[in-house]
Protein backbone atom coordinates (compact mmCIF):
# COMPACT_ATOMS: atom_id res chain seq x y z
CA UNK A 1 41.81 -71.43 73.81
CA UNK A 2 42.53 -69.23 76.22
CA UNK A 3 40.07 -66.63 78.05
CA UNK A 4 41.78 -63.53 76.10
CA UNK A 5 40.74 -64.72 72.76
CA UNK A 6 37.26 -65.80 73.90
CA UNK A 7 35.94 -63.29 71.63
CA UNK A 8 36.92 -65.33 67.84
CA UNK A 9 35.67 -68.31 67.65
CA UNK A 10 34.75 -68.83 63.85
CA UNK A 11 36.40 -67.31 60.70
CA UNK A 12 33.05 -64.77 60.68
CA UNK A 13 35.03 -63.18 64.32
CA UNK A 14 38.30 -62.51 62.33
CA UNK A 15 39.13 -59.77 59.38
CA UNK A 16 39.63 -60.87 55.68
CA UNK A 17 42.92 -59.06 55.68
CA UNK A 18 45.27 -57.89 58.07
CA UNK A 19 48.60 -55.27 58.94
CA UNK A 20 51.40 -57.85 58.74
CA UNK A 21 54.84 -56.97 60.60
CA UNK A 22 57.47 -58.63 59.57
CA UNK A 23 60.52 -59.49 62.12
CA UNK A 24 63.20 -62.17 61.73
CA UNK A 25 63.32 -64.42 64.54
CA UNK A 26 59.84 -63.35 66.29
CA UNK A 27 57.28 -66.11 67.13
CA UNK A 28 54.09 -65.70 68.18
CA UNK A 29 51.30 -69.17 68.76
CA UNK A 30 48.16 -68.98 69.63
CA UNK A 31 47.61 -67.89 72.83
CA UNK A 32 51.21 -66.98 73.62
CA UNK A 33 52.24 -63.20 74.72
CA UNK A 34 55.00 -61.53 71.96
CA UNK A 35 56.51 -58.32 73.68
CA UNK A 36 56.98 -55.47 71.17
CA UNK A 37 59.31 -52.45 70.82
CA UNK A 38 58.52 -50.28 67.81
CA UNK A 39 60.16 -47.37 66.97
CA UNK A 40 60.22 -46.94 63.11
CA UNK A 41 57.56 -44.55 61.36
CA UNK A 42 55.83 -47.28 59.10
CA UNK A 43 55.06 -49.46 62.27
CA UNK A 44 54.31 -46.93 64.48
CA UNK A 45 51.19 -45.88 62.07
CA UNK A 46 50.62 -49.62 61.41
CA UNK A 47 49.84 -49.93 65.46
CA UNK A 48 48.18 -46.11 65.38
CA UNK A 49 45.65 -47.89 62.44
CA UNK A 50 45.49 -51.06 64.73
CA UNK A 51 44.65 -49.76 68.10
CA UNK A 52 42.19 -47.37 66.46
CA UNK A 53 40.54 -49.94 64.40
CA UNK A 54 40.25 -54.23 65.85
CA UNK A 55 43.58 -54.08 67.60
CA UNK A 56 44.88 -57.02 64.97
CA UNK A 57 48.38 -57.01 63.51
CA UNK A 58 49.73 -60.71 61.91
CA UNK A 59 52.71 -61.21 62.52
CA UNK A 60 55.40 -63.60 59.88
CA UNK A 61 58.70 -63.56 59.00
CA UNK A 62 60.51 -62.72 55.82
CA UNK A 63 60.89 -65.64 53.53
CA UNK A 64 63.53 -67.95 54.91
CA UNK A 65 66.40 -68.85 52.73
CA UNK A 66 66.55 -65.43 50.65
CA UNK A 67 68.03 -62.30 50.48
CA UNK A 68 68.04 -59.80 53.60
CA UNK A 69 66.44 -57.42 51.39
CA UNK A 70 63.76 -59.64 50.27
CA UNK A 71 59.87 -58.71 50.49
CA UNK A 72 58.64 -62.15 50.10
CA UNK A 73 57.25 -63.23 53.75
CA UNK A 74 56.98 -66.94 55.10
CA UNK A 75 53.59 -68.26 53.73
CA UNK A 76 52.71 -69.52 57.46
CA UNK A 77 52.52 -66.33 60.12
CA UNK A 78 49.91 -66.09 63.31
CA UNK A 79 47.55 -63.27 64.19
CA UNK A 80 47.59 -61.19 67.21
CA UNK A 81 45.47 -58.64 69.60
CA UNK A 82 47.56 -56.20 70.94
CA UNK A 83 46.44 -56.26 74.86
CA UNK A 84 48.91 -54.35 76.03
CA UNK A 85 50.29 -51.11 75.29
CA UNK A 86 52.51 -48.34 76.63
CA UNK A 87 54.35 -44.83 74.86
CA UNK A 88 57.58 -43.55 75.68
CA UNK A 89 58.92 -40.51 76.08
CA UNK A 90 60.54 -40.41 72.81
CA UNK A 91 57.72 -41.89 70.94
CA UNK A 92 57.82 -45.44 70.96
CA UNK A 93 55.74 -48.10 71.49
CA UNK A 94 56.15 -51.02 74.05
CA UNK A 95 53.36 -53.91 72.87
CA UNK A 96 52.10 -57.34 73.75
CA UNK A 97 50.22 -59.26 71.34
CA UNK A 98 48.33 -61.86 72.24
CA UNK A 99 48.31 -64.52 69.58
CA UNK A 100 44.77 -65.76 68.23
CA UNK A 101 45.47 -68.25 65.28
CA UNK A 102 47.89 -68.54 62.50
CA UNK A 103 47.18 -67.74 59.35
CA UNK A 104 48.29 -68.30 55.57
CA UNK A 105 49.06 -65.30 53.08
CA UNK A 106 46.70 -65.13 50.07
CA UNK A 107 48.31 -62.32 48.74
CA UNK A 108 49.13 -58.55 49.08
CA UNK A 109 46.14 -55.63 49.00
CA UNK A 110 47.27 -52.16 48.09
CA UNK A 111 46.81 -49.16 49.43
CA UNK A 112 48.26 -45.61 50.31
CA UNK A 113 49.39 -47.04 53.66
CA UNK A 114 53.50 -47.28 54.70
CA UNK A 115 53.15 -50.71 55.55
CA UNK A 116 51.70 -53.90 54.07
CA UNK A 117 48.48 -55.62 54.44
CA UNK A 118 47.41 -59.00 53.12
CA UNK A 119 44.75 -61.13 52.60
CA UNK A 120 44.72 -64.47 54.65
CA UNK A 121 43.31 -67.92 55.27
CA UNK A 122 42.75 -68.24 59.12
CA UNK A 123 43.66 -71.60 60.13
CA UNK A 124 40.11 -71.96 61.72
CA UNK A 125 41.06 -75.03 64.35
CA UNK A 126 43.22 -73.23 66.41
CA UNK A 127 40.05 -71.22 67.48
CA UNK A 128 38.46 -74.30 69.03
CA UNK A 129 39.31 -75.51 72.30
CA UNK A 130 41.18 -79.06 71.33
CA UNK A 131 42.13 -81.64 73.96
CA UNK A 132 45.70 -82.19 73.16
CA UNK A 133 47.62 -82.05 76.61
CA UNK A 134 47.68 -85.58 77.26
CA UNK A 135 49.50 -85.58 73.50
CA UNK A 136 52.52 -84.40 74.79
CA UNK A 137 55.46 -86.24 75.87
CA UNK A 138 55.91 -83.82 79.35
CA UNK A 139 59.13 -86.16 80.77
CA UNK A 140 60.63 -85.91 77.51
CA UNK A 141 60.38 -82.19 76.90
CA UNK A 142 61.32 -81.32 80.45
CA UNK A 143 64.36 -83.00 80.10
CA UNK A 144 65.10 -81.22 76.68
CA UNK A 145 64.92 -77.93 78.27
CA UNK A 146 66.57 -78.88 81.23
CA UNK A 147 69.47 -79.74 78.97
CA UNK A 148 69.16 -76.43 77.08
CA UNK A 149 69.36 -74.56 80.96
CA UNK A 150 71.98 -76.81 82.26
CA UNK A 151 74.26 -76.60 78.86
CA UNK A 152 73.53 -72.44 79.14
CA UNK A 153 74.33 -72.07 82.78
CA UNK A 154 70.42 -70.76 83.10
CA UNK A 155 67.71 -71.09 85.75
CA UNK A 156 64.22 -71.30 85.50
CA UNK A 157 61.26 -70.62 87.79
CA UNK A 158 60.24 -74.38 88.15
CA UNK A 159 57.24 -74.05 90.34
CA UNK A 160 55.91 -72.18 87.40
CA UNK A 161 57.08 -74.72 84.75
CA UNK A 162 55.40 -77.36 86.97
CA UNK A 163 52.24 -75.38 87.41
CA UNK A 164 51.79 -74.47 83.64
CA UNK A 165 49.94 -77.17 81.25
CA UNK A 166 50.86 -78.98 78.46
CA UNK A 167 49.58 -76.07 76.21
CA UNK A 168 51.26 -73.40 78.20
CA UNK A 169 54.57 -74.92 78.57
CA UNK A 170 55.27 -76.11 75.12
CA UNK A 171 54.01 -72.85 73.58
CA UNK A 172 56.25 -70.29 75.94
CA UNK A 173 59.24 -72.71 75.82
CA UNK A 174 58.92 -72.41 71.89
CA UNK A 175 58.40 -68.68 71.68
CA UNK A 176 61.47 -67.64 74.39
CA UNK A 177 63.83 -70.45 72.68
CA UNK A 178 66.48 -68.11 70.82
CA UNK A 179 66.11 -70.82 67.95
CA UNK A 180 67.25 -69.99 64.69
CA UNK A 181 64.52 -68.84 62.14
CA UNK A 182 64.16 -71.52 60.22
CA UNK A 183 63.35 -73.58 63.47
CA UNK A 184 61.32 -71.31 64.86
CA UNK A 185 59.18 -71.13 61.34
CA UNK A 186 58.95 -75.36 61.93
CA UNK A 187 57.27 -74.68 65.57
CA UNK A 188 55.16 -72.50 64.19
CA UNK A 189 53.84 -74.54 61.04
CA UNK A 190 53.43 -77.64 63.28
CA UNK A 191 50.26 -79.26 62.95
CA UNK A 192 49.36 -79.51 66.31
CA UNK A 193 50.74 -79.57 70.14
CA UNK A 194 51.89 -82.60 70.00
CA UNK A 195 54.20 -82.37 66.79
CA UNK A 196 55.32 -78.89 67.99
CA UNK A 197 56.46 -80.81 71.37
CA UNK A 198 58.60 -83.43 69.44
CA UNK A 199 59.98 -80.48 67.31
CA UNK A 200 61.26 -78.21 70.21
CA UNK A 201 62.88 -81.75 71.77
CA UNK A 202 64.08 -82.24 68.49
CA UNK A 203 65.71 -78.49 67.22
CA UNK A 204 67.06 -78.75 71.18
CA UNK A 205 68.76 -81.79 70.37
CA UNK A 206 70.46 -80.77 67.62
CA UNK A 207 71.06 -76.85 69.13
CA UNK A 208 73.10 -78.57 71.76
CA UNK A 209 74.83 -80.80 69.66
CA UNK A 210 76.12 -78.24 67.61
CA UNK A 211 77.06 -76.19 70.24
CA UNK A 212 78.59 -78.85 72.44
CA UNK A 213 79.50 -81.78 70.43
CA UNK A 214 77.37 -84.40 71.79
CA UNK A 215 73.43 -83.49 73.32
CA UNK A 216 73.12 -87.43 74.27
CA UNK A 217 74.51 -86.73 77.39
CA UNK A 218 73.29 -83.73 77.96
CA UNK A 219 69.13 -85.32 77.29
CA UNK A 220 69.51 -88.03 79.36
């Protein structure tokens, strides 16, 4: 685990409950860095009641596979330290969480606040430092998102990309992948590095084959 979340390390360190924001599309891992822009009242007090109080917000999206106006959440979401944090001019608020461990929804607490808080189940391994980057197939998921650049006409910074680890790359290539949500629930819910490695080579594989017709070519 990384040096910013040094300070939870059992399930005592983290709270029983927790602000949850909920945002289509938004993934956050454990020790990954989720930019923020929030602008609507109910959030804006939910990060006033954060920053004042242990800086935590979970974040999860709404249930997949249900109506836009639904207020059923995916079970699965991952907690977050804000460690960054700016106002604007016309009163909004530019954020970075830092994620510290996922969590599972117990169910919702009340309260007089505009936004909703819930009780969780921290999953308590991804506070321990594990030794998972010789898991990871790093030929094999290269490749995939050198596909994914190549197919998008993108570039990358690849003295970075070779520099990161295992941990590193995997987790930032699954957060900034414009994946679907459903996908991006499946990297989050994935066991461990390893599994969440195959998946992103996996959704890529099938992202480029439905966009272009045939990804064999293009993950060689």
């Amino acid at each position: 685990m990384q040096v910013g979340n040094a300070r939870y390390l059992k399930p005592g360190d983290l709270p029983d409950s927790v602000a949850v924001f909920p945002l289509t599309g938004a993934l956050l891992l454990p020790g990954g860095q989720l930019p923020l822009n929030i602008f609507e009242p109910r959030y804006l007090t939910m990060f006033d009641a954060a920053i004042s109080g242990n800086r935590l917000i979970g974040m999860a999206q709404p249930a997949l596979n249900e109506p836009a106006d639904t207020t059923h959440l995916a079970q699965v979401g991952c907690l977050g330290r804000i460690t960054s944090f700016t106002e604007t001019g016309d009163g909004r608020y530019i954020v970075s969480l830092t994620g510290i461990c996922r969590f599972r929804l117990i169910n919702e607490t009340t309260g007089h606040q505009p936004y909703r808080s819930f009780r969780i189940a921290p999953f308590v391994a991804d506070l321990k430092s594990r030794d998972e980057e010789d898991t990871v197939d790093r030929p094999a998921l290269l490749t995939a998102f050198k596909a994914y650049l190549e197919a998008n006409k993108l570039e990358a910074d690849w003295d970075s990309v070779e520099r990161a680890s295992n941990m590193t790359l995997v987790n930032s290539l699954a957060m900034m992948a414009p994946f679907e949500p459903a996908e991006k629930q499946a990297l989050l819910e994935a066991p461990d590095l390893k599994t969440r490695a195959e998946t992103f080579v996996a959704i890529t594989a099938i992202v480029l084959a439905r966009t272009f017709g045939d990804s064999d070519s293009l993950m060689q």
